[in-house]
Every structure is written in structure tokens, then in C-alpha cells.
Protein backbone atom coordinates (compact mmCIF):
# COMPACT_ATOMS: atom_id res chain seq x y z
CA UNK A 1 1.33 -12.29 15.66
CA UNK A 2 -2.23 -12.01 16.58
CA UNK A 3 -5.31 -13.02 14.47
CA UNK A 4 -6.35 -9.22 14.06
CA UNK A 5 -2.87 -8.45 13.03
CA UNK A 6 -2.82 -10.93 10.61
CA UNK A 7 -5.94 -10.15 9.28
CA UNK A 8 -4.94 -6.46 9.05
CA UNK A 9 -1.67 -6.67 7.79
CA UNK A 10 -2.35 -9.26 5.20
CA UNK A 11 0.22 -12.19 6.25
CA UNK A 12 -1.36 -15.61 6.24
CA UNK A 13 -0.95 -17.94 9.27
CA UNK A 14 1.18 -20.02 7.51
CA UNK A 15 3.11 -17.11 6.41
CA UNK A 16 3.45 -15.69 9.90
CA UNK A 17 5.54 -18.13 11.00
CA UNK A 18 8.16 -18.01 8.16
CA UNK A 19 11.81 -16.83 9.29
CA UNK A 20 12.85 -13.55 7.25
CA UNK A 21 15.40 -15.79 5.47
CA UNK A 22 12.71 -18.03 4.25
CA UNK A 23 10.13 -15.77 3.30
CA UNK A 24 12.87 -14.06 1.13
CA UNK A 25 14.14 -17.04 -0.41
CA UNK A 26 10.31 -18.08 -1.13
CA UNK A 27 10.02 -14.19 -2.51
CA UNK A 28 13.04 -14.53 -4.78
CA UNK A 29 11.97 -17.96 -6.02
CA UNK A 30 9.06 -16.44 -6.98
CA UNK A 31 10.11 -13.95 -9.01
CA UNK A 32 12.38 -16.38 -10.63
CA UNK A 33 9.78 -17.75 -11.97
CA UNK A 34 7.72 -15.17 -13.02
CA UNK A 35 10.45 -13.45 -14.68
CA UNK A 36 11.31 -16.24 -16.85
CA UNK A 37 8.05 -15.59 -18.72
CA UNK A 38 6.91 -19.57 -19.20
CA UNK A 39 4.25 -19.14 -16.42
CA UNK A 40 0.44 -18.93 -17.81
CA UNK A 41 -1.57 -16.24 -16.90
CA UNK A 42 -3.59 -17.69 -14.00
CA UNK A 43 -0.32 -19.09 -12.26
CA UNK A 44 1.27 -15.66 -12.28
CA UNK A 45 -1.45 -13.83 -10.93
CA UNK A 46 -1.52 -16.20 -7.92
CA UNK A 47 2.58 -16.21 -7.63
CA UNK A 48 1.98 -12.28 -8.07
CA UNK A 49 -0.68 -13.02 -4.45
CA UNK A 50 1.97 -15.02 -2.88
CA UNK A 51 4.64 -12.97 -3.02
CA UNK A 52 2.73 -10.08 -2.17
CA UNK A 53 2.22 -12.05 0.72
CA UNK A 54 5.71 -12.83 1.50
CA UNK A 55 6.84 -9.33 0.78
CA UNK A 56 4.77 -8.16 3.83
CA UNK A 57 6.16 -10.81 6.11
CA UNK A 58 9.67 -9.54 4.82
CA UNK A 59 8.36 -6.34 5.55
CA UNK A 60 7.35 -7.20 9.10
CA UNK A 61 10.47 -8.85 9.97
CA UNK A 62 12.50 -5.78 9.35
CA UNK A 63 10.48 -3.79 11.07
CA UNK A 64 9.97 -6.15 14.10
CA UNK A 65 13.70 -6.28 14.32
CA UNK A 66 14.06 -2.21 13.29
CA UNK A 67 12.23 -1.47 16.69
CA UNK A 68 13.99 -4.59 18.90
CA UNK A 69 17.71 -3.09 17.77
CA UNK A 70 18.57 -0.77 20.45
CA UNK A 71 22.54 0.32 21.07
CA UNK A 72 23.65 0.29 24.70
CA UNK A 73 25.86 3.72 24.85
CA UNK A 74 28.73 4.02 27.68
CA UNK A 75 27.71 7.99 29.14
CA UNK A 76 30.56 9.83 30.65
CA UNK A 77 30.15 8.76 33.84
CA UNK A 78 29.96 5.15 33.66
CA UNK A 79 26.31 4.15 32.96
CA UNK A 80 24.89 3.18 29.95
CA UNK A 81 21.91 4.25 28.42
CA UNK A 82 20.00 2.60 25.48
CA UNK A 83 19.85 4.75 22.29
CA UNK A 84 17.37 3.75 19.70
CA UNK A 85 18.76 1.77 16.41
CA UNK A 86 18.89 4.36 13.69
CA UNK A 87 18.97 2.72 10.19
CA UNK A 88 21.45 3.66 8.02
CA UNK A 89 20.37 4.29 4.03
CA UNK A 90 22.24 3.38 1.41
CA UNK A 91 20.69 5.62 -1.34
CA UNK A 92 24.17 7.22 -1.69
């Protein structure tokens, strides 16, 4: 990710080179603890920053690997052609 990207998107450098799996598990730690209601006001505000943070590197995972997905497709005649990954929602 380049340093304009960063800047625009809002992900840290640090954060930028978190896996998916650990920005999430970072994420869900977070809200752990906020949701366990102990935390004094200053120290949620910034958990409340950092997992904002790591929300948009979750975000830009799934996205990244959204547009890398692509299907090869066998055609009737023997070749295959790539067909772009269409995401199935589960809003059902």
C-alpha cells in the first residue's frame, strides 16, 4: 500500500501490514473490551480510533481479495475464460 493510499484511506503503516485474520482478531478484542463497560472514558475513545482503524484494513482486505478472485470458466469449445468473482449475500 502506498503512502498516499494510506494517508487517504486512513490505515496506519503499522496497520497496513496486518493479515485480515489479525486485524480481525485485534478488531474483536477490541470490542471485547469495550463492551464489557470497565474501560474509562479516554481509553474507549482511543480503542473506538483503533478499531476504526482496523475495521478499514478489514475492509481493504476484502476488497483487495473481492477484485483478485476471478473463476476460470471451461467455454464450449475447450478454452477457458476468466469470469469475474461475484459475491454472494447472505441477507436471506
Amino acid at each position: 500500500m502506498t503512502a498516499l493510499l494510506r494517508k487517504v484511506s486512513g490505515v496506519e503503516a503499522s496497520d497496513a501490514q496486518l493479515t485480515f485474520e489479525a486485524a480481525l482478531g485485534q478488531l474483536e478484542s477490541i470490542v471485547e473490551t469495550m463492551e464489557s463497560g470497565d474501560v474509562p472514558l479516554a481509553d474507549l475513545l482511543a480503542k473506538f480510533e483503533a478499531g476504526t482503524r482496523l475495521l478499514k484494513v478489514c475492509e481493504t482486505r476484502l476488497k483487495d481479495a473481492e477484485l483478485k478472485i476471478e473463476q476460470l470458466k471451461k467455454q464450449k469449445d475447450g478454452s477457458l475464460a476468466f469470469e469475474k468473482f461475484a459475491a454472494v449475500r447472505d441477507d436471506a
